[in-house]
Protein backbone atom coordinates (compact mmCIF):
# COMPACT_ATOMS: atom_id res chain seq x y z
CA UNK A 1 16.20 -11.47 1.80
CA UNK A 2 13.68 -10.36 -0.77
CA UNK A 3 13.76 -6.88 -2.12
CA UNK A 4 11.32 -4.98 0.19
CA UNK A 5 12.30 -7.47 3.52
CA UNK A 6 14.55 -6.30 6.07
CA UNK A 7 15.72 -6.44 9.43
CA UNK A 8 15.42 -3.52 12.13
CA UNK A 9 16.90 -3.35 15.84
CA UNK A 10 14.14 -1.70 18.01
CA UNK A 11 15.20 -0.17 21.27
CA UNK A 12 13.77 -2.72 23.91
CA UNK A 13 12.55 -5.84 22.16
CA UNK A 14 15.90 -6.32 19.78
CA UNK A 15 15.88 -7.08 16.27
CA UNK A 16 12.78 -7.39 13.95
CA UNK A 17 12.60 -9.32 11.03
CA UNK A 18 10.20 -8.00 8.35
CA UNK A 19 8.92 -10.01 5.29
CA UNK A 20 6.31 -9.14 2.76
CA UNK A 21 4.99 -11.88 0.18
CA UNK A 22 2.34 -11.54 -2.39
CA UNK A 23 -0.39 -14.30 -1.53
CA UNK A 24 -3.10 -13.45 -4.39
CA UNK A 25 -3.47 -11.75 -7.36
CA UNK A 26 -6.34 -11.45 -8.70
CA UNK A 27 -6.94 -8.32 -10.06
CA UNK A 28 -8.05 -5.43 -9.33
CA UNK A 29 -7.51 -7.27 -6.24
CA UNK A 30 -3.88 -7.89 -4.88
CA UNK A 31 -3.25 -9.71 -1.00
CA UNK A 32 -0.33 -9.33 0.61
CA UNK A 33 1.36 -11.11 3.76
CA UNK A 34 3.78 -8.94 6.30
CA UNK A 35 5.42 -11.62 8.60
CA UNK A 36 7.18 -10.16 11.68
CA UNK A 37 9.65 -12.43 13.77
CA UNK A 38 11.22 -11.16 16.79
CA UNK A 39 14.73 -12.81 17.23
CA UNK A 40 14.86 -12.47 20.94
CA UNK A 41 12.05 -15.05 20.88
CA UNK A 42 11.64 -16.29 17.90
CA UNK A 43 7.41 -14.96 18.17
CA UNK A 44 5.96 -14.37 14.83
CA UNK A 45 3.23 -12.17 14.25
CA UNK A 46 1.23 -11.84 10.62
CA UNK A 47 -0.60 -8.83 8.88
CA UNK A 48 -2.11 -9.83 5.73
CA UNK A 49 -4.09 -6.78 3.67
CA UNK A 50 -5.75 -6.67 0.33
CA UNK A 51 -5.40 -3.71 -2.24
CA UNK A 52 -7.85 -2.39 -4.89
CA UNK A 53 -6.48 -1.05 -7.43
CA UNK A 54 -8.92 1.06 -9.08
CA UNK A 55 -8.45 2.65 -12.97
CA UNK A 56 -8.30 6.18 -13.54
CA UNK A 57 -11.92 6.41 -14.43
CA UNK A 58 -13.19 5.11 -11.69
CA UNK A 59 -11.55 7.27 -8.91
CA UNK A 60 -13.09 10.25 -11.61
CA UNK A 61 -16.47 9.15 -11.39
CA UNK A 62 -16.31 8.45 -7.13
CA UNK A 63 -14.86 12.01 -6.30
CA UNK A 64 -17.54 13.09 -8.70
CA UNK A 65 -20.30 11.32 -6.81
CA UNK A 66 -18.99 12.17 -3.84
CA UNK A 67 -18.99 16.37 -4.41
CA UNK A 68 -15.38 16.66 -5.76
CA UNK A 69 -14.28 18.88 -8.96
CA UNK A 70 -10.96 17.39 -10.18
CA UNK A 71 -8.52 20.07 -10.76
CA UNK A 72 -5.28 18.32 -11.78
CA UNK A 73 -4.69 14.61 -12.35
CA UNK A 74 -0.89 14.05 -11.87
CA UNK A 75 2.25 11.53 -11.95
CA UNK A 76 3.34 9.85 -8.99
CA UNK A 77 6.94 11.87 -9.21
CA UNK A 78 8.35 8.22 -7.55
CA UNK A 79 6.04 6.15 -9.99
CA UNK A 80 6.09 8.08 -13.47
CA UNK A 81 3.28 6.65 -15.44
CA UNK A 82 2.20 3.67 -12.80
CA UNK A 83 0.40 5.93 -9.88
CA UNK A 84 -1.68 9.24 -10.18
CA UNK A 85 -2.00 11.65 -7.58
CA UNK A 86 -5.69 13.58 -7.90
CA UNK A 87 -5.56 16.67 -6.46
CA UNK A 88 -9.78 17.39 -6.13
CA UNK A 89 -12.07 20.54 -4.27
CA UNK A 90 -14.82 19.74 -2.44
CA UNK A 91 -17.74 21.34 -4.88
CA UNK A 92 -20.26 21.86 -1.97
């Protein structure tokens, strides 16, 4: 399994395979794939999703439009550097 797959037992239907796979990059777009197979009958079921990954200046200037005062931009304390967290007051 890749890292980020794995394989849970849940009470009534049995074990659950989970699988994610990137299917398009394209940024600041990025589509994903979660595949779900159920090993009592081997029924697969798909979730597929699409990310935008906007820069910091951009989430700055949409609170902004939308009534929000930034008061602290921070790290991600799990992503140092590669996520921030805005913490933002509604201004009116």
């Amino acid at each position: 399994m890749a890292p980020g797959d794995a394989t849970r037992n849940i009470p009534g239907d049995g074990e659950v395979e989970q699988r994610r796979e990137v299917t398009r990059v394209a940024l600041p777009y990025v589509s994903f794939r979660y595949t779900y197979t159920f090993a009592s009958d081997g029924l697969r079921l798909w979730s597929d999703s699409t990310l935008r990954f906007r820069s910091r200046v951009e989430v700055e200037e949409s609170l902004a439009t939308s009534g929000f005062t930034i008061l602290d931009v921070r790290d991600a304390p799990d992503r140092p550097g590669r996520e921030y967290v805005f913490v933002a007051q509604r201004t009116h």
